[in-house]
N, C-alpha and C. Protein backbone atom coordinates (compact mmCIF):
# COMPACT_ATOMS: atom_id res chain seq x y z
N UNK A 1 0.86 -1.17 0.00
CA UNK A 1 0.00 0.00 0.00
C UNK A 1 0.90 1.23 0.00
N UNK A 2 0.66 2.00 -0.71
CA UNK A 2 1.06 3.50 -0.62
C UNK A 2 0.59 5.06 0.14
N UNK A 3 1.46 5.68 0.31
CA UNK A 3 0.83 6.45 1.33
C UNK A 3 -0.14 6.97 1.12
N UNK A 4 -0.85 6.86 -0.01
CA UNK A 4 -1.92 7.83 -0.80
C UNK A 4 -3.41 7.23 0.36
N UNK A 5 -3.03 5.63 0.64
CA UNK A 5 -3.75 5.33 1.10
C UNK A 5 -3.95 5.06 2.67
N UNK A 6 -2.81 5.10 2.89
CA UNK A 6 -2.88 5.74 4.50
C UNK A 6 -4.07 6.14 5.16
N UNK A 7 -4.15 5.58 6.45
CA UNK A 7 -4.88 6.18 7.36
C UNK A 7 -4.26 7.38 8.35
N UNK A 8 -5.15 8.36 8.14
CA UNK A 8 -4.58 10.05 9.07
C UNK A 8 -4.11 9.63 10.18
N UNK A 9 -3.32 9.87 10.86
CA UNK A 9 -2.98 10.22 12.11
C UNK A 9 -2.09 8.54 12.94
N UNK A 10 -2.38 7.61 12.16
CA UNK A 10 -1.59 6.22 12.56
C UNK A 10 -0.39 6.36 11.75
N UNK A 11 0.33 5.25 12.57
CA UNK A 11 1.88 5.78 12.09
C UNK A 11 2.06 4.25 11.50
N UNK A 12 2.80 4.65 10.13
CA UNK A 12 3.44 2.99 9.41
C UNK A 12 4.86 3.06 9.30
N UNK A 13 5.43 2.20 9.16
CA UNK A 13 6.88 1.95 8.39
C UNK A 13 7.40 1.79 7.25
N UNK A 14 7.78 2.47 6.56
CA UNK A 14 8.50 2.66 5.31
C UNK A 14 8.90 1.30 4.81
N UNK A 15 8.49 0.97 4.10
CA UNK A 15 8.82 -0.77 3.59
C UNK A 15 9.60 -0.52 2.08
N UNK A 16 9.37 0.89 1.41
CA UNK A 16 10.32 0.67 -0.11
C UNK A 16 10.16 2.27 -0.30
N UNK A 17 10.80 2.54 -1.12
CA UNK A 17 10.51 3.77 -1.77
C UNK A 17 10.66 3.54 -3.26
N UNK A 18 9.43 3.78 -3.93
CA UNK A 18 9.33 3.18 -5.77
C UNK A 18 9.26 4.07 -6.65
N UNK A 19 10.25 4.57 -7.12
CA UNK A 19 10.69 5.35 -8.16
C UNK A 19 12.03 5.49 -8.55
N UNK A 20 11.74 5.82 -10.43
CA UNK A 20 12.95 5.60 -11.04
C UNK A 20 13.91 7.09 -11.17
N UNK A 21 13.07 7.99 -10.37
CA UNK A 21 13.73 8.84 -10.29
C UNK A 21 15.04 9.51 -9.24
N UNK A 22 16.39 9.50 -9.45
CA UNK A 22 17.37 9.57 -8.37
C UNK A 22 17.37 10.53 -7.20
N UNK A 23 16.71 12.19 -8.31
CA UNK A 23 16.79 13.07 -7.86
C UNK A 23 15.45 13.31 -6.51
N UNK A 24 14.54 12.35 -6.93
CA UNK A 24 12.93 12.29 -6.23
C UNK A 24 13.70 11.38 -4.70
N UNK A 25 14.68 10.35 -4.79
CA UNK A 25 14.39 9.65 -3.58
C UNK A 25 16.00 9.97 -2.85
N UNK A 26 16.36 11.04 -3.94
CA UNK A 26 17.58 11.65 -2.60
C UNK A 26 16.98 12.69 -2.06
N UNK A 27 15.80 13.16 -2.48
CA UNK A 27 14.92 14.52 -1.74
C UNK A 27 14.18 13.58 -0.61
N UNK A 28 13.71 12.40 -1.13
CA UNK A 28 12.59 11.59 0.51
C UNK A 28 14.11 11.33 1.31
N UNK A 29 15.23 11.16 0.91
CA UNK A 29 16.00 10.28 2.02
C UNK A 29 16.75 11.51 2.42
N UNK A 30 16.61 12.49 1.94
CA UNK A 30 17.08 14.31 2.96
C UNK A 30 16.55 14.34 4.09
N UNK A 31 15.18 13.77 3.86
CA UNK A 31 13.84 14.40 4.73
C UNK A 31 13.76 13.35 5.75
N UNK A 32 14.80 12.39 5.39
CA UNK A 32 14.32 11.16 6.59
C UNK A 32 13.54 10.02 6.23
N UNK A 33 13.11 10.35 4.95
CA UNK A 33 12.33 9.04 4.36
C UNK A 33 12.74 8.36 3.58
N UNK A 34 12.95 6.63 4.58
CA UNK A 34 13.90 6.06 3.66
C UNK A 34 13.54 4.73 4.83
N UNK A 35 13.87 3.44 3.98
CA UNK A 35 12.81 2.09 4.72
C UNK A 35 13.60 1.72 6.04
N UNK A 36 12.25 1.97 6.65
CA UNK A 36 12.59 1.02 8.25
C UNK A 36 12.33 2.35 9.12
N UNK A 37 11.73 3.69 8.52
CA UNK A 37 11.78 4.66 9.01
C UNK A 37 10.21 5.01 9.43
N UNK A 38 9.64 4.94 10.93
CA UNK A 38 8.11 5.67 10.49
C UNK A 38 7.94 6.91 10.51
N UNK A 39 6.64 6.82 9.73
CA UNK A 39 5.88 8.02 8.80
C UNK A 39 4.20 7.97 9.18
N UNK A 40 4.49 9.03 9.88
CA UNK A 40 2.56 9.42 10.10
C UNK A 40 1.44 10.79 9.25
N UNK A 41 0.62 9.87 8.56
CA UNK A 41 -0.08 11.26 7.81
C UNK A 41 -1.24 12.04 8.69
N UNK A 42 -0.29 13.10 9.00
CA UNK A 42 -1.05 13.87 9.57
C UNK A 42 -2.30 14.76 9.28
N UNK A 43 -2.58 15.06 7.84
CA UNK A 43 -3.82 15.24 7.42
C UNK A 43 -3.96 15.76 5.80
N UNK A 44 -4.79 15.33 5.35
CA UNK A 44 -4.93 15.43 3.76
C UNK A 44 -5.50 16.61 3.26
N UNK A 45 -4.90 17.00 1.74
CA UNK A 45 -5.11 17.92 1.43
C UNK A 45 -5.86 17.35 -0.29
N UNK A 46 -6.09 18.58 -0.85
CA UNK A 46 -6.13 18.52 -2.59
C UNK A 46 -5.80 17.30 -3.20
N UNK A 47 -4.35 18.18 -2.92
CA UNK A 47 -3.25 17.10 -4.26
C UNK A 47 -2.03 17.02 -3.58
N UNK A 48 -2.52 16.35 -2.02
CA UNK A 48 -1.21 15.90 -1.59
C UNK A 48 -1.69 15.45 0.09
N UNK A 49 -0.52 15.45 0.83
CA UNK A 49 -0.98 15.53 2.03
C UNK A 49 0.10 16.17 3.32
N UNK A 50 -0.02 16.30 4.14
CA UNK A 50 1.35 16.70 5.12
C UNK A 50 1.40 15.25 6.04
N UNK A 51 2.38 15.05 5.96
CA UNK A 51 3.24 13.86 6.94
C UNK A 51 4.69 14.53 7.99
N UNK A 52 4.35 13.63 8.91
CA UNK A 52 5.35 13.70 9.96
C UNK A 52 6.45 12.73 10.03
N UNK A 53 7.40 12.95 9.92
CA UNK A 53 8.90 12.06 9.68
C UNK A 53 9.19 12.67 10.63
N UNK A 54 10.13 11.79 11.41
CA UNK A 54 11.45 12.24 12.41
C UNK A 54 10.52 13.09 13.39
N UNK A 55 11.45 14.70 13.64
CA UNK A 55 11.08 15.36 14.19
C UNK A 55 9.60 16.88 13.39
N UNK A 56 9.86 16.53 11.86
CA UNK A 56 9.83 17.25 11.23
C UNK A 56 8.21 16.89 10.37
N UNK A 57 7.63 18.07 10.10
CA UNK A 57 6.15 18.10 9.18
C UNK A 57 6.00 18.45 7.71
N UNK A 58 5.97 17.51 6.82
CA UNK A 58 6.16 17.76 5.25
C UNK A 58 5.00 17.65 4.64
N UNK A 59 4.51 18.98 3.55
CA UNK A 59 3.35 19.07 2.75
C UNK A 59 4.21 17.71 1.52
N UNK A 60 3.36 16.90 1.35
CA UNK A 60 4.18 16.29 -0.05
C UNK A 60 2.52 16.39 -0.88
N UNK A 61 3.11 15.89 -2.26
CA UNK A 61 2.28 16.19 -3.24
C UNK A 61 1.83 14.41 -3.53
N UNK A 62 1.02 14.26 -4.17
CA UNK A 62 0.91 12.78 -4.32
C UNK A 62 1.30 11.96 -4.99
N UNK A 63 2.04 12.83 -5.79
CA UNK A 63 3.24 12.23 -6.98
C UNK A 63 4.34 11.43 -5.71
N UNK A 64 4.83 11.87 -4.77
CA UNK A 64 5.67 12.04 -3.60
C UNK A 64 4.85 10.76 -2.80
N UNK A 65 3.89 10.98 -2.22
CA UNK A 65 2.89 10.01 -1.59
C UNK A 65 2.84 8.66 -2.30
N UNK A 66 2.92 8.51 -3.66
CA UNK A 66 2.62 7.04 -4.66
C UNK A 66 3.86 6.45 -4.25
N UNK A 67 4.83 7.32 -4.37
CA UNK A 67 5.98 6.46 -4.29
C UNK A 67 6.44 5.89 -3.07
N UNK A 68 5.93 6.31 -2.07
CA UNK A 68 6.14 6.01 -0.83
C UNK A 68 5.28 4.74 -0.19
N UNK A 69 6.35 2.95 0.26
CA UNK A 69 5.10 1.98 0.38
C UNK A 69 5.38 1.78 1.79
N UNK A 70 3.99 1.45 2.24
CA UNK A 70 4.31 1.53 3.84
C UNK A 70 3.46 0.28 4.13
């Protein structure tokens, strides 16, 4: 499952990050997102959602969210 589908406010564990893009998963693994790491969606938006990594609160977009499997 991907974060798109996440439930708000429960926290999962990063099991992969799926994309062929280098520049997309050295920006999630800046931010702390990267497998074995949890990730809680703190509440949904439009065309994306904000999540909590680490210490820290990130708007991601859902392009960002697909790729992320938890």
């Amino acid at each position: 499952m991907n974060l798109t589908m996440a439930e708000v406010g429960k926290e999962y564990i990063v099991k992969a990050i799926e994309t062929d893009d280098d520049e997309l998963n050295a920006f999630l693994f800046s931010l702390g997102c990267y497998s074995g790491e949890p990730i809680t969606v703190v509440s949904r938006r439009r065309h994306g959602c904000t999540v909590s990594i680490k210490d820290g609160r990130y708007n991601i977009d859902d392009q960002l969210a697909e790729a992320i499997i938890v």
